[in-house]
C-alpha atoms as a PDB file:
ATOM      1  CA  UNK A   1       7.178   2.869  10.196  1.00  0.00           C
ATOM      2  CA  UNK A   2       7.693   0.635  12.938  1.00  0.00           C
ATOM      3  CA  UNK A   3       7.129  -2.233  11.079  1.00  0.00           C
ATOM      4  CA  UNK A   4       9.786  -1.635   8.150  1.00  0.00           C
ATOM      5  CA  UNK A   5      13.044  -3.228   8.616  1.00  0.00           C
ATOM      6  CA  UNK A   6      14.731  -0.968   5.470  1.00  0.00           C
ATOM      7  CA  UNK A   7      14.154  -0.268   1.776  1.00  0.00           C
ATOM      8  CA  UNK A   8      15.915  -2.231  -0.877  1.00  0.00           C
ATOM      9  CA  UNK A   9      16.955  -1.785  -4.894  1.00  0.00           C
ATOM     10  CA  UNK A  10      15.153  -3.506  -7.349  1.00  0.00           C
ATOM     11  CA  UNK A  11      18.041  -3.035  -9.679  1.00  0.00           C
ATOM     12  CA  UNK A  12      21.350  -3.302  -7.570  1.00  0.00           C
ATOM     13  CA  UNK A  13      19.798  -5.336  -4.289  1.00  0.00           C
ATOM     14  CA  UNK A  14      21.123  -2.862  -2.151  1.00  0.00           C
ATOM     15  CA  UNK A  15      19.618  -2.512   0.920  1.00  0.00           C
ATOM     16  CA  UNK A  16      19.583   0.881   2.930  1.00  0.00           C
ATOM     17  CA  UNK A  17      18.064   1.847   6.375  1.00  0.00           C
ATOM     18  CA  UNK A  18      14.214   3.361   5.848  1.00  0.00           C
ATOM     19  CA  UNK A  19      15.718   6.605   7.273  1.00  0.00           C
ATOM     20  CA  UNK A  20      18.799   6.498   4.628  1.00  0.00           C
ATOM     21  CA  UNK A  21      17.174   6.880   1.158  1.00  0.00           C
ATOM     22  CA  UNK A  22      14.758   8.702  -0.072  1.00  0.00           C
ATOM     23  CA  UNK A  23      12.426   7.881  -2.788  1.00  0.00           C
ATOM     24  CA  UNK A  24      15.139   6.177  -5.177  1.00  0.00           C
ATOM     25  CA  UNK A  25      18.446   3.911  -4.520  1.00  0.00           C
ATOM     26  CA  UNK A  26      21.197   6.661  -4.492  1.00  0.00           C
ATOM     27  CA  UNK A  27      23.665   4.283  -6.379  1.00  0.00           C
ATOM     28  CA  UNK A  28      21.708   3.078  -9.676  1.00  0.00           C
ATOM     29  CA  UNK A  29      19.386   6.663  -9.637  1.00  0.00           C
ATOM     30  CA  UNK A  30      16.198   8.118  -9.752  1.00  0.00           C
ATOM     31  CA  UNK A  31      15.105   5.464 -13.430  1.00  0.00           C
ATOM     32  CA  UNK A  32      16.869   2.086 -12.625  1.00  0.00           C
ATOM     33  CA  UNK A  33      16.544   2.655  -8.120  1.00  0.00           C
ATOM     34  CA  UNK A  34      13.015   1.603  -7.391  1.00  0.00           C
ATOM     35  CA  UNK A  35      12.886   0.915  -3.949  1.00  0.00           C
ATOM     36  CA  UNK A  36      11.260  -2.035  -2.502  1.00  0.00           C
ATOM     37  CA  UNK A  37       9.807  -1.809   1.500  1.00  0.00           C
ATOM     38  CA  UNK A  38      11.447  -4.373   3.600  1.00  0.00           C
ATOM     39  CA  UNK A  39       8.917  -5.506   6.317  1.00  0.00           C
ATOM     40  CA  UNK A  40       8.896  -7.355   9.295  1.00  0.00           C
ATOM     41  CA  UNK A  41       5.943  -9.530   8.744  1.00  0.00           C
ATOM     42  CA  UNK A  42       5.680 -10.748  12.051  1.00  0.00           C
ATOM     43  CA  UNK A  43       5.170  -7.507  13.907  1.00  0.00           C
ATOM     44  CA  UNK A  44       3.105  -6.401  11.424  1.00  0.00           C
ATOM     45  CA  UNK A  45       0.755  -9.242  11.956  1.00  0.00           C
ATOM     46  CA  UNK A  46       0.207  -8.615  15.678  1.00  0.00           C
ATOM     47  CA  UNK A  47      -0.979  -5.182  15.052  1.00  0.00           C
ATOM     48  CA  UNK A  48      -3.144  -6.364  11.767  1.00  0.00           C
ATOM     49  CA  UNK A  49      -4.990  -9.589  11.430  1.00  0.00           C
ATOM     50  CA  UNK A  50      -8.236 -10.554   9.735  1.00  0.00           C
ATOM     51  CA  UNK A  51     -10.154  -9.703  13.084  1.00  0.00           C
ATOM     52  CA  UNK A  52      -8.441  -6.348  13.074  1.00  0.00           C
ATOM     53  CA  UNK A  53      -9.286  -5.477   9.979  1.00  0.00           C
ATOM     54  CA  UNK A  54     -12.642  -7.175  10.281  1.00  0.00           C
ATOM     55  CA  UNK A  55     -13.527  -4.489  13.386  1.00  0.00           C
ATOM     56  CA  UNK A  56     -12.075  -1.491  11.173  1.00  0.00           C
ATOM     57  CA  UNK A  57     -14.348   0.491   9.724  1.00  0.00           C
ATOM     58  CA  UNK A  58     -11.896   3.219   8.308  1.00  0.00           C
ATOM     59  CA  UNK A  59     -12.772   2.509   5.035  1.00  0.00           C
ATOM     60  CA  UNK A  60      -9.746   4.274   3.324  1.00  0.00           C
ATOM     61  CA  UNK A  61      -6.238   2.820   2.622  1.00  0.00           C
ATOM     62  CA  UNK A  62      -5.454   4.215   6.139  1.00  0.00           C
ATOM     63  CA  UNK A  63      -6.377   0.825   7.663  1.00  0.00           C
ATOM     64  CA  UNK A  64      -3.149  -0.548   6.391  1.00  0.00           C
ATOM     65  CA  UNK A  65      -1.046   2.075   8.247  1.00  0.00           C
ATOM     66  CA  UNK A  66       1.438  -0.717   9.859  1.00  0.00           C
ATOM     67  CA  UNK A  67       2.045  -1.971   6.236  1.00  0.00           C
ATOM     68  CA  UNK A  68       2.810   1.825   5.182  1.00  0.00           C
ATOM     69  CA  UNK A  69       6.233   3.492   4.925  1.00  0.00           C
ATOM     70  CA  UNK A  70       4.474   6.572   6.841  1.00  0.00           C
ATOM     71  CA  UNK A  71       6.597   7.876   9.466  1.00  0.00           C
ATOM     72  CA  UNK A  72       4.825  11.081  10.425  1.00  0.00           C
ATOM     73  CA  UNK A  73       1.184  10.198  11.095  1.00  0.00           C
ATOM     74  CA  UNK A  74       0.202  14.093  11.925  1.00  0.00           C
ATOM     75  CA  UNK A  75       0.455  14.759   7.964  1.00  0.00           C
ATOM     76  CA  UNK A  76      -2.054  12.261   6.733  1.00  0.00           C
ATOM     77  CA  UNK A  77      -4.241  14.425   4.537  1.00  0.00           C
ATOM     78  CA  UNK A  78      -7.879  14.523   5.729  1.00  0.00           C
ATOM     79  CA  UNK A  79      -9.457  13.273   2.626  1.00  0.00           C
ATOM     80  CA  UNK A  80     -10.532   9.493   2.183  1.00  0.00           C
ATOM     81  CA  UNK A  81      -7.816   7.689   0.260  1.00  0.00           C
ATOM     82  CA  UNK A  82      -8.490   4.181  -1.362  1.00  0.00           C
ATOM     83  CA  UNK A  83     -11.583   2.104  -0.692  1.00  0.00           C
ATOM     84  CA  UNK A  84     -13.065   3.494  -3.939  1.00  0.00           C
ATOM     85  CA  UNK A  85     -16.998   1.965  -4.276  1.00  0.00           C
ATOM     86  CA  UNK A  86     -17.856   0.181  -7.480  1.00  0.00           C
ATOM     87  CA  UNK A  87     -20.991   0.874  -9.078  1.00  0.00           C
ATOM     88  CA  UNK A  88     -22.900  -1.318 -11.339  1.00  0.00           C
ATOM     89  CA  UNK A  89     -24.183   0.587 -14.683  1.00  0.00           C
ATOM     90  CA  UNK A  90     -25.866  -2.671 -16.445  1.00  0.00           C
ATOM     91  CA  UNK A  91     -26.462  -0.400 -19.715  1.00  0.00           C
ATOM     92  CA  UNK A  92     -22.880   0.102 -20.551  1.00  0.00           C
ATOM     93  CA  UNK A  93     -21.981  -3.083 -19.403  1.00  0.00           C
ATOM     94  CA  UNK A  94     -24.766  -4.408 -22.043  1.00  0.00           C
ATOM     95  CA  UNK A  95     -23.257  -1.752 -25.043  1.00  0.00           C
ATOM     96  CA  UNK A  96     -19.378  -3.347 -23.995  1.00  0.00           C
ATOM     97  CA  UNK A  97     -20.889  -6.729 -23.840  1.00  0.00           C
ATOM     98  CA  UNK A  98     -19.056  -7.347 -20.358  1.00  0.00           C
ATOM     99  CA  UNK A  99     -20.538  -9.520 -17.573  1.00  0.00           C
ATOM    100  CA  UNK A 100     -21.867  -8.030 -14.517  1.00  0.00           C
ATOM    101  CA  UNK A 101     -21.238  -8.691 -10.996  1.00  0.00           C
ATOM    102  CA  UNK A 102     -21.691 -11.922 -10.412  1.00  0.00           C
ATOM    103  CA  UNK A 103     -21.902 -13.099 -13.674  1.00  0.00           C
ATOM    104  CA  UNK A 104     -19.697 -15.298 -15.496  1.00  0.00           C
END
């Protein structure tokens, strides 16, 4: 979490340390409080550039860690998370009548 500067309210603009709130805004509640992550771009961008990610080959949404609101990286669950393949299957996409990769 090095890289996020707080944690602001969609609904009230409040803006609270990352540490402070948890989940929700604690003035507008757990509907209306949405937070949004406040980053500092231009740390982030010395840890994670298009080389960076280029020479990555974790293949799971774990690449993005310096983007992440993840403080404790000991509980990241084992498990690939994100990078989910897509797979061509030309007879449905015939029976829907939807284009196929590459195809406009």
């Amino acid at each position: 979490m090095s890289n996020v500067t707080g944690l602001r309210c969609i609904h009230c603009e409040k803006v609270y340390s990352a540490e402070a709130a948890e989940y929700f805004c604690p003035a507008c509640g757990y509907g209306d409080g949405i937070l949004d992550v406040l980053y500092d771009y231009e740390a982030a961008g010395k840890q994670l550039s298009r080389a960076t990610l280029g020479a990555n080959a974790d293949r799971s949404i774990w690449r993005y860690l310096p983007l992440l609101p993840v403080e404790n990286h000991r509980i990241l669950p084992h498990l690939q998370v994100g990078w989910t393949p897509l797979y061509e299957v030309s007879p449905l996409a015939a029976s829907l009548g939807v284009a196929q990769f590459g195809e406009e």
